[in-house]
C-alpha atoms as a PDB file:
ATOM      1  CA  UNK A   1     128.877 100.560  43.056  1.00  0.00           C
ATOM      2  CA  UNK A   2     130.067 101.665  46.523  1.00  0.00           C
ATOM      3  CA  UNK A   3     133.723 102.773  46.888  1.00  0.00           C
ATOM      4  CA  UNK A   4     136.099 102.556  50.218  1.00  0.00           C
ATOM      5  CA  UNK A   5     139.302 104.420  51.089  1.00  0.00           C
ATOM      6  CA  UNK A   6     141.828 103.286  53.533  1.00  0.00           C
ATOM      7  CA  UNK A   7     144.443 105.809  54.139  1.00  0.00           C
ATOM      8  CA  UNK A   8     146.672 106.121  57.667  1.00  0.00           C
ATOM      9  CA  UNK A   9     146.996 109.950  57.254  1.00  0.00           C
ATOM     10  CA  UNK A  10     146.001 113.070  55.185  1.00  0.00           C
ATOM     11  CA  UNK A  11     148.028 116.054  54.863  1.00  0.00           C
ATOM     12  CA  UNK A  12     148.087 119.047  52.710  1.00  0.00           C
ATOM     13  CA  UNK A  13     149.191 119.051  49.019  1.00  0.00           C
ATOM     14  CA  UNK A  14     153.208 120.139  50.572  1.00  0.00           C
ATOM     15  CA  UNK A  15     152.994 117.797  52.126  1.00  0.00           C
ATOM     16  CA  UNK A  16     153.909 119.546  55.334  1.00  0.00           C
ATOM     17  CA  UNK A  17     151.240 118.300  57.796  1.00  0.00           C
ATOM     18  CA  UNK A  18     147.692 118.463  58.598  1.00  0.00           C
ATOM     19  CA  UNK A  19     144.922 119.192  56.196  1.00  0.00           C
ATOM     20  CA  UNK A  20     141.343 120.951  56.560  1.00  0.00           C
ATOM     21  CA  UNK A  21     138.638 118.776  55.325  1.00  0.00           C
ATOM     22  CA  UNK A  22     135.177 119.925  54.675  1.00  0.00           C
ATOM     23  CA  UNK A  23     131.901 117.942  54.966  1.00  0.00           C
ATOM     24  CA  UNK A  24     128.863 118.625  53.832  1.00  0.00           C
ATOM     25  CA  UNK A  25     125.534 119.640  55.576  1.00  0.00           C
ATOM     26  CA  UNK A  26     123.940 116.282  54.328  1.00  0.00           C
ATOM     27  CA  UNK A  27     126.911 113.988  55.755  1.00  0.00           C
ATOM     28  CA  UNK A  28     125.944 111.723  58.319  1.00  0.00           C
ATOM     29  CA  UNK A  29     128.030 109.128  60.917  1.00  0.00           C
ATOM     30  CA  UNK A  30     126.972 105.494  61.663  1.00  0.00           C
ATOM     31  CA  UNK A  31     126.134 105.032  65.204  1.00  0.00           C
ATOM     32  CA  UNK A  32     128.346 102.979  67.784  1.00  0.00           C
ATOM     33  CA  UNK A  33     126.117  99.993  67.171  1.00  0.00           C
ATOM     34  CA  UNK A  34     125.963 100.591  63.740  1.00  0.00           C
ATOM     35  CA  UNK A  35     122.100 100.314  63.166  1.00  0.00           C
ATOM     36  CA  UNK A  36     121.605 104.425  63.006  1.00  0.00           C
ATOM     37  CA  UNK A  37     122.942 106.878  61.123  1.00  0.00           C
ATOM     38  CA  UNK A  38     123.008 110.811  62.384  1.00  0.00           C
ATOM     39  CA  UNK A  39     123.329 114.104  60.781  1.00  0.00           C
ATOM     40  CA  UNK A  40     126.866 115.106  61.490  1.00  0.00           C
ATOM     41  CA  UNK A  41     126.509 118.745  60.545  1.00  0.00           C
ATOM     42  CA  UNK A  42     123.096 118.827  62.984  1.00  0.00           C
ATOM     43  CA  UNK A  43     125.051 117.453  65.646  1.00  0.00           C
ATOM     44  CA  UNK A  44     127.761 119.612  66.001  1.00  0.00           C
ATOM     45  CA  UNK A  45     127.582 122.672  69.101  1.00  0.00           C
ATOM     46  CA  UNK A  46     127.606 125.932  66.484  1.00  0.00           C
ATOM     47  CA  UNK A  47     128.308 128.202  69.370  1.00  0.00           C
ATOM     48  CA  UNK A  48     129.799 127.739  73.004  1.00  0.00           C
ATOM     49  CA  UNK A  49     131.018 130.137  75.924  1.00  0.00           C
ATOM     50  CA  UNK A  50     132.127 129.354  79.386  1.00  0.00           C
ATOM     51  CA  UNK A  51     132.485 132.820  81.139  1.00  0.00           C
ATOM     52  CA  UNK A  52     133.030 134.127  84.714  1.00  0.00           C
ATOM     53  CA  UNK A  53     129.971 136.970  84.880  1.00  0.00           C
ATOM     54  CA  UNK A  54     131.073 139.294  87.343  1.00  0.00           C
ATOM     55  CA  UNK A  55     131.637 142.916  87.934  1.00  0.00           C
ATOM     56  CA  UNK A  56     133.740 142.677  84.464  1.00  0.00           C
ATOM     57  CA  UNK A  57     132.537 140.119  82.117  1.00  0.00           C
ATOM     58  CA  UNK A  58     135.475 137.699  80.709  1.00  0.00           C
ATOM     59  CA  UNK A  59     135.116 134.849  78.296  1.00  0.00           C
ATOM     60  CA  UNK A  60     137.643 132.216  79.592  1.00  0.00           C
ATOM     61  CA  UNK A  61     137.011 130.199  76.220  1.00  0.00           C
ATOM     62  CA  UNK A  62     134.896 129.999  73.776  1.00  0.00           C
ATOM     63  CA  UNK A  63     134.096 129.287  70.156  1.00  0.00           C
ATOM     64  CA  UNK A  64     132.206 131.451  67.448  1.00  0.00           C
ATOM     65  CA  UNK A  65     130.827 133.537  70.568  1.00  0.00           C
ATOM     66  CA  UNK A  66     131.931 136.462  72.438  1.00  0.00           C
ATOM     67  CA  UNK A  67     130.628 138.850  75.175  1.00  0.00           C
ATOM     68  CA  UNK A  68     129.460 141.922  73.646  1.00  0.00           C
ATOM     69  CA  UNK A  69     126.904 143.981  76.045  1.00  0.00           C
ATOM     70  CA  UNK A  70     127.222 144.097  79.528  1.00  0.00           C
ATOM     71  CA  UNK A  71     123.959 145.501  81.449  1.00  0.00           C
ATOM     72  CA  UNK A  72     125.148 145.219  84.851  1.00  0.00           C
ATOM     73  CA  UNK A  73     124.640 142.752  87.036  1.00  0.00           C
ATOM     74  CA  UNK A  74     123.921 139.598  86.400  1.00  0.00           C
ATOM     75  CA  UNK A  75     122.843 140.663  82.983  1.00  0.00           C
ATOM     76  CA  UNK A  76     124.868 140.140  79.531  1.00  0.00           C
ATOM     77  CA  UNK A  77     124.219 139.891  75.482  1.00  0.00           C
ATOM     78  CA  UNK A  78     126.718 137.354  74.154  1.00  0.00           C
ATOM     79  CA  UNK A  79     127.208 138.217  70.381  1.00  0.00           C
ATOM     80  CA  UNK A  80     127.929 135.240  67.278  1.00  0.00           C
ATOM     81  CA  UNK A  81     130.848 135.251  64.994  1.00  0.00           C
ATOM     82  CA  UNK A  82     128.769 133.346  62.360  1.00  0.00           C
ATOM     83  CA  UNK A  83     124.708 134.078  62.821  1.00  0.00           C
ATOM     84  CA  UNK A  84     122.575 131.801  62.972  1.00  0.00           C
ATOM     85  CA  UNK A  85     119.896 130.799  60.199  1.00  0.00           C
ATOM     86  CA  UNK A  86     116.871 131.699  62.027  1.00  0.00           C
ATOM     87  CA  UNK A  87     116.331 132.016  66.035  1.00  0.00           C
ATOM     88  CA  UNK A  88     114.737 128.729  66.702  1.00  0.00           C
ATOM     89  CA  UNK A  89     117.746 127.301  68.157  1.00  0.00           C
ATOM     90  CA  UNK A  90     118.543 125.746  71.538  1.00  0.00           C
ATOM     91  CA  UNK A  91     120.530 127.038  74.061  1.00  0.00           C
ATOM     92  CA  UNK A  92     122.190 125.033  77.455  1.00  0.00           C
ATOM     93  CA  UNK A  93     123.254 126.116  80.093  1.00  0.00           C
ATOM     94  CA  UNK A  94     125.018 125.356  83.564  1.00  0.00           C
ATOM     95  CA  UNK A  95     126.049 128.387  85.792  1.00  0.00           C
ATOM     96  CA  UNK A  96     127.085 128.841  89.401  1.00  0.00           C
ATOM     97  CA  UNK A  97     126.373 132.047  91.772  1.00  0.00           C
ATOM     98  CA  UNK A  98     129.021 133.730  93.281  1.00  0.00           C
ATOM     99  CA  UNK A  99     129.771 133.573  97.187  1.00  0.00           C
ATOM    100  CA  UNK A 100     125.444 132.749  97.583  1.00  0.00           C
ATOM    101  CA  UNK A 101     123.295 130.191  99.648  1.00  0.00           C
ATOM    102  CA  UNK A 102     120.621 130.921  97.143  1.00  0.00           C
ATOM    103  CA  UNK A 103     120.357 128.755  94.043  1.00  0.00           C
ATOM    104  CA  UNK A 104     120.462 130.755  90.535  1.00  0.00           C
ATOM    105  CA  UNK A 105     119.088 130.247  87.459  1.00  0.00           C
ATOM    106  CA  UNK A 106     120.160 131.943  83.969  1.00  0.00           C
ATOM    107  CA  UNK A 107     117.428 132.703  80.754  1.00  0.00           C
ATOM    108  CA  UNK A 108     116.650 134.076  77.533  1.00  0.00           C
ATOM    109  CA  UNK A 109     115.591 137.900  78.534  1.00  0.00           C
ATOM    110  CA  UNK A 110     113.614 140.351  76.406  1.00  0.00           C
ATOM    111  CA  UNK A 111     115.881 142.947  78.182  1.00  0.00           C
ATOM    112  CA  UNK A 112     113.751 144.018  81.197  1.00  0.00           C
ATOM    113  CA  UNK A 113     112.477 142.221  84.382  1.00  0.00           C
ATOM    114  CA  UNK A 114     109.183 142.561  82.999  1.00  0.00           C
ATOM    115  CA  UNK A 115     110.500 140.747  79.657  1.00  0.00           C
ATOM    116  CA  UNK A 116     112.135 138.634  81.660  1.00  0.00           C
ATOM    117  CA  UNK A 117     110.012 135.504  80.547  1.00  0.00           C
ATOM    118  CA  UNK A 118     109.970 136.683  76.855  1.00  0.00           C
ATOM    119  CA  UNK A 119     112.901 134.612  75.651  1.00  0.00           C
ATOM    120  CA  UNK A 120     112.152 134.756  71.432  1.00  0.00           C
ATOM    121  CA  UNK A 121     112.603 138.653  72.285  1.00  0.00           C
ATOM    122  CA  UNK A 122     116.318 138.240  73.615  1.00  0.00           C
ATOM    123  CA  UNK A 123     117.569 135.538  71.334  1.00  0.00           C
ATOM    124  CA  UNK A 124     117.986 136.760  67.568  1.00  0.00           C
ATOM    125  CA  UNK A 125     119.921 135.044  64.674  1.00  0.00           C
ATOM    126  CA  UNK A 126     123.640 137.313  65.683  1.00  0.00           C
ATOM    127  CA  UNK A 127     122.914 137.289  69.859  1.00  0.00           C
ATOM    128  CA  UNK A 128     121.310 136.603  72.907  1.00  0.00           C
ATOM    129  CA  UNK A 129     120.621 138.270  75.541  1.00  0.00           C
ATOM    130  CA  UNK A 130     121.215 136.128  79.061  1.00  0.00           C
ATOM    131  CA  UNK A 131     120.015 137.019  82.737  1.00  0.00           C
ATOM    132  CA  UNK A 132     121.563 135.253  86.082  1.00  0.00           C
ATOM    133  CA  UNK A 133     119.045 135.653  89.079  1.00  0.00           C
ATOM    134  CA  UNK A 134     118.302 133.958  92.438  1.00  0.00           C
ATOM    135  CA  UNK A 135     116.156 131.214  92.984  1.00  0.00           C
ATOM    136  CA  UNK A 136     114.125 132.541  95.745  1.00  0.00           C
ATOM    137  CA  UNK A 137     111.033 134.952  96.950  1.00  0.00           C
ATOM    138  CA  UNK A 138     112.867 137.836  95.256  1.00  0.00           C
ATOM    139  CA  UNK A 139     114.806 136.752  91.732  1.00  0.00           C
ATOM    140  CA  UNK A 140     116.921 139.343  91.746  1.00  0.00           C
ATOM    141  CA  UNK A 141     120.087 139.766  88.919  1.00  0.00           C
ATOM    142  CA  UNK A 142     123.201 138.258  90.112  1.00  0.00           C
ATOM    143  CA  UNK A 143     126.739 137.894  88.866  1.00  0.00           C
ATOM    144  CA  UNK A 144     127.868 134.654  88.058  1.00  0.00           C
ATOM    145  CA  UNK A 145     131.026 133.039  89.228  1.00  0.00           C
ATOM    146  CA  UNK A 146     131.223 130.775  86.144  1.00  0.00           C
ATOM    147  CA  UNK A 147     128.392 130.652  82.887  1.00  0.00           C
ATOM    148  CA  UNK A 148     128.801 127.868  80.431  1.00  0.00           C
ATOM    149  CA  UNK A 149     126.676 127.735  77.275  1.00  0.00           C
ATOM    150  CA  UNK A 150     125.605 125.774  74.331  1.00  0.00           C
ATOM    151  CA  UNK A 151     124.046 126.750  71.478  1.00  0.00           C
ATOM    152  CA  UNK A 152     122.911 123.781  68.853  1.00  0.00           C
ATOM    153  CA  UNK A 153     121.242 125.266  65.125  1.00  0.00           C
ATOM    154  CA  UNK A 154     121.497 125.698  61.737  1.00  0.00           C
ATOM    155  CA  UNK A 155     124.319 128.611  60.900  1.00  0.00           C
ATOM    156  CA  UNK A 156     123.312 131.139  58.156  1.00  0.00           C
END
């Protein structure tokens, strides 16, 4: 037997306003046409950042994420409040170079330019370490006026 309840608001036991309510990893959501249903915990951004990467790093907002190593330009390890569970997650990003003609493009980095294609080797389960560069004949680091990211995973 199925159960439904039909309330207009929940607050705290005082009575006194808003409540937190806590799901469980195995809850799911029915779809807007109501023929799917989706993991709500697996759909939920565990980790986001949008920062202006420039001669002094600043997160303008963010959640479960700060800036914690800056290597100079165009270079930066952003650190987790809560880890993740493994470092098989996914990362997206959107960033824009400062005062360029050239294009830019930001990665995963091992730590050096010759790691700079070994992403596994910057991305662990408490940070990640991010480069900027051009997109031209010679990709070199470069700050970035604004860095937004999303990471999507399973927290520890």
């Amino acid at each position: 037997m199925t159960s439904q309840l039909n309330v207009d608001t929940i607050v705290d036991k005082a009575g006194s306003g808003g409540t937190n309510v806590k799901i469980g990893n195995t809850s799911t959501y029915v779809s807007d046409g109501g023929n799917v249903t989706q993991n709500t915990v697996q759909g939920v951004a565990k980790v986001w950042i949008n920062a202006a990467i420039r001669s002094t790093y600043v997160a303008r907002d963010s959640f479960n994420c700060s800036i914690a190593t800056d290597h100079g330009a165009g270079e930066v390890t952003y650190s987790y409040t809560n880890n993740f569970s493994n470092n098989d997650y996914a990362v997206s990003n959107m960033n824009k170079q400062t005062s360029s003609s050239v294009g830019g493009t930001g990665f995963p980095s091992g730590g050096t330019v010759s790691d700079a294609d070994d992403a596994d080797a910057g991305m662990t389960t408490s940070t990640c370490r991010w480069q900027y560069r051009n997109i031209d004949a010679s990709p070199a680091l470069r700050d970035q006026e604004i860095a937004c990211h999303i990471w999507m995973g399973d927290l520890a």
